[in-house]
Protein backbone atom coordinates (compact mmCIF):
# COMPACT_ATOMS: atom_id res chain seq x y z
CA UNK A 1 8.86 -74.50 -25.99
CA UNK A 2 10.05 -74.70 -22.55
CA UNK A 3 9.37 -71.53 -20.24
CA UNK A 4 11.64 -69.43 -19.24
CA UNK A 5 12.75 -68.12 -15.90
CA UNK A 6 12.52 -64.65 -15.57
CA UNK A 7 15.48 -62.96 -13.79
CA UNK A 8 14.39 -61.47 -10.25
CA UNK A 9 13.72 -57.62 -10.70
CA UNK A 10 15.74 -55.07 -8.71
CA UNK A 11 12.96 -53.23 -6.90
CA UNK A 12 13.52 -49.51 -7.58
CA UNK A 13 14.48 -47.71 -4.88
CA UNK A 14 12.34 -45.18 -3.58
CA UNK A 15 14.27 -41.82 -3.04
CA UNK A 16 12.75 -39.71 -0.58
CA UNK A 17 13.10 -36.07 -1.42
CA UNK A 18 12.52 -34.09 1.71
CA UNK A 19 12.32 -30.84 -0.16
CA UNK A 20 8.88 -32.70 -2.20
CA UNK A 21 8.28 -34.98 0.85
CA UNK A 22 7.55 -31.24 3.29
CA UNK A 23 6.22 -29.30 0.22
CA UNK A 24 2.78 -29.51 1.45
CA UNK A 25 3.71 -28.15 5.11
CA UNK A 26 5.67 -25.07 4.23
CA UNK A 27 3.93 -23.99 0.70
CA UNK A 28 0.98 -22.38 2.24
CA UNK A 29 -0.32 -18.87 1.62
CA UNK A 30 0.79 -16.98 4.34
CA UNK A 31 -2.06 -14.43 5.47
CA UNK A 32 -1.53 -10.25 6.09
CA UNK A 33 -3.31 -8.09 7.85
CA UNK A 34 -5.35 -5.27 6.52
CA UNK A 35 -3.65 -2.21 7.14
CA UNK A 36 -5.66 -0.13 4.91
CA UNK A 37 -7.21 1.35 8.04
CA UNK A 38 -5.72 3.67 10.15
CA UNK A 39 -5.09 1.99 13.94
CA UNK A 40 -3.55 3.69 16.32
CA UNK A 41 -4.06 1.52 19.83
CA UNK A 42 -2.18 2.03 23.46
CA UNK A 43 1.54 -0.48 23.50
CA UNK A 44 0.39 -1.20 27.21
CA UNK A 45 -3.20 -0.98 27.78
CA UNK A 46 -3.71 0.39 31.01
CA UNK A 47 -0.26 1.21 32.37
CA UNK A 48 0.19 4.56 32.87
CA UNK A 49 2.71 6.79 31.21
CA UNK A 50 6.26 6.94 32.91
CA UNK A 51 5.74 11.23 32.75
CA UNK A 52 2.35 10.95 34.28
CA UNK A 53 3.67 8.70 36.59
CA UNK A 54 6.75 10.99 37.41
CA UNK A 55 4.29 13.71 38.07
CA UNK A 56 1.95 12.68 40.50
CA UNK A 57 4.67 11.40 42.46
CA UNK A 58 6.44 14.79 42.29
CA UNK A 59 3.16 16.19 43.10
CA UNK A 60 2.90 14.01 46.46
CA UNK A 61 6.65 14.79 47.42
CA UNK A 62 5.86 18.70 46.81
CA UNK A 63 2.74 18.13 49.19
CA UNK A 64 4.79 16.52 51.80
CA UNK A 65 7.74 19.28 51.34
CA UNK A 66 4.85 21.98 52.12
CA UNK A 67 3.53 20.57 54.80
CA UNK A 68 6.73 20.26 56.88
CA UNK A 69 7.62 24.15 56.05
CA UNK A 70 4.72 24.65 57.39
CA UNK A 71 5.14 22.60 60.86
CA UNK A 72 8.73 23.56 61.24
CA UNK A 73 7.77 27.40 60.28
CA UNK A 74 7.85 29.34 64.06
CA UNK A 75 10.98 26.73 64.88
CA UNK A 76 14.85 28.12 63.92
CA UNK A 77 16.84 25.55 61.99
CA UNK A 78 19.13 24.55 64.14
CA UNK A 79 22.80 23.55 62.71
């Protein structure tokens, strides 16, 4: 029997899936912090409060108001 040719077979085409081809990049378990515990910790670590901030600069200007009563006391305001 003579042999016979066999046909040339289509390759199959590989069809990439980028859902199944990223899979391994995005399916990870994502990790959580504990927040069993009570933390309570400063938003800006050594800033200082805008009222504490408003004070002690009201504080100087009252300082600075006193002291020129106090220069300009004997004098008349003159207008």
């Amino acid at each position: 029997m003579k042999k016979t040719k066999k046909g040339k077979v289509v390759a199959e085409t590989v069809t990439n899936n980028p859902v199944a081809k990223f899979a391994g990049k995005f399916n990870k378990a994502k990790i959580y912090r504990d927040k069993t515990k009570y933390q309570r910790t400063a938003k800006h670590k050594g800033k200082e409060p805008f009222s504490m901030l408003l004070l002690a600069i009201l504080e100087k200007v009252s300082n600075y108001l006193m002291l020129v009563f106090i220069a300009n006391k004997g004098r008349e305001a003159k207008i």
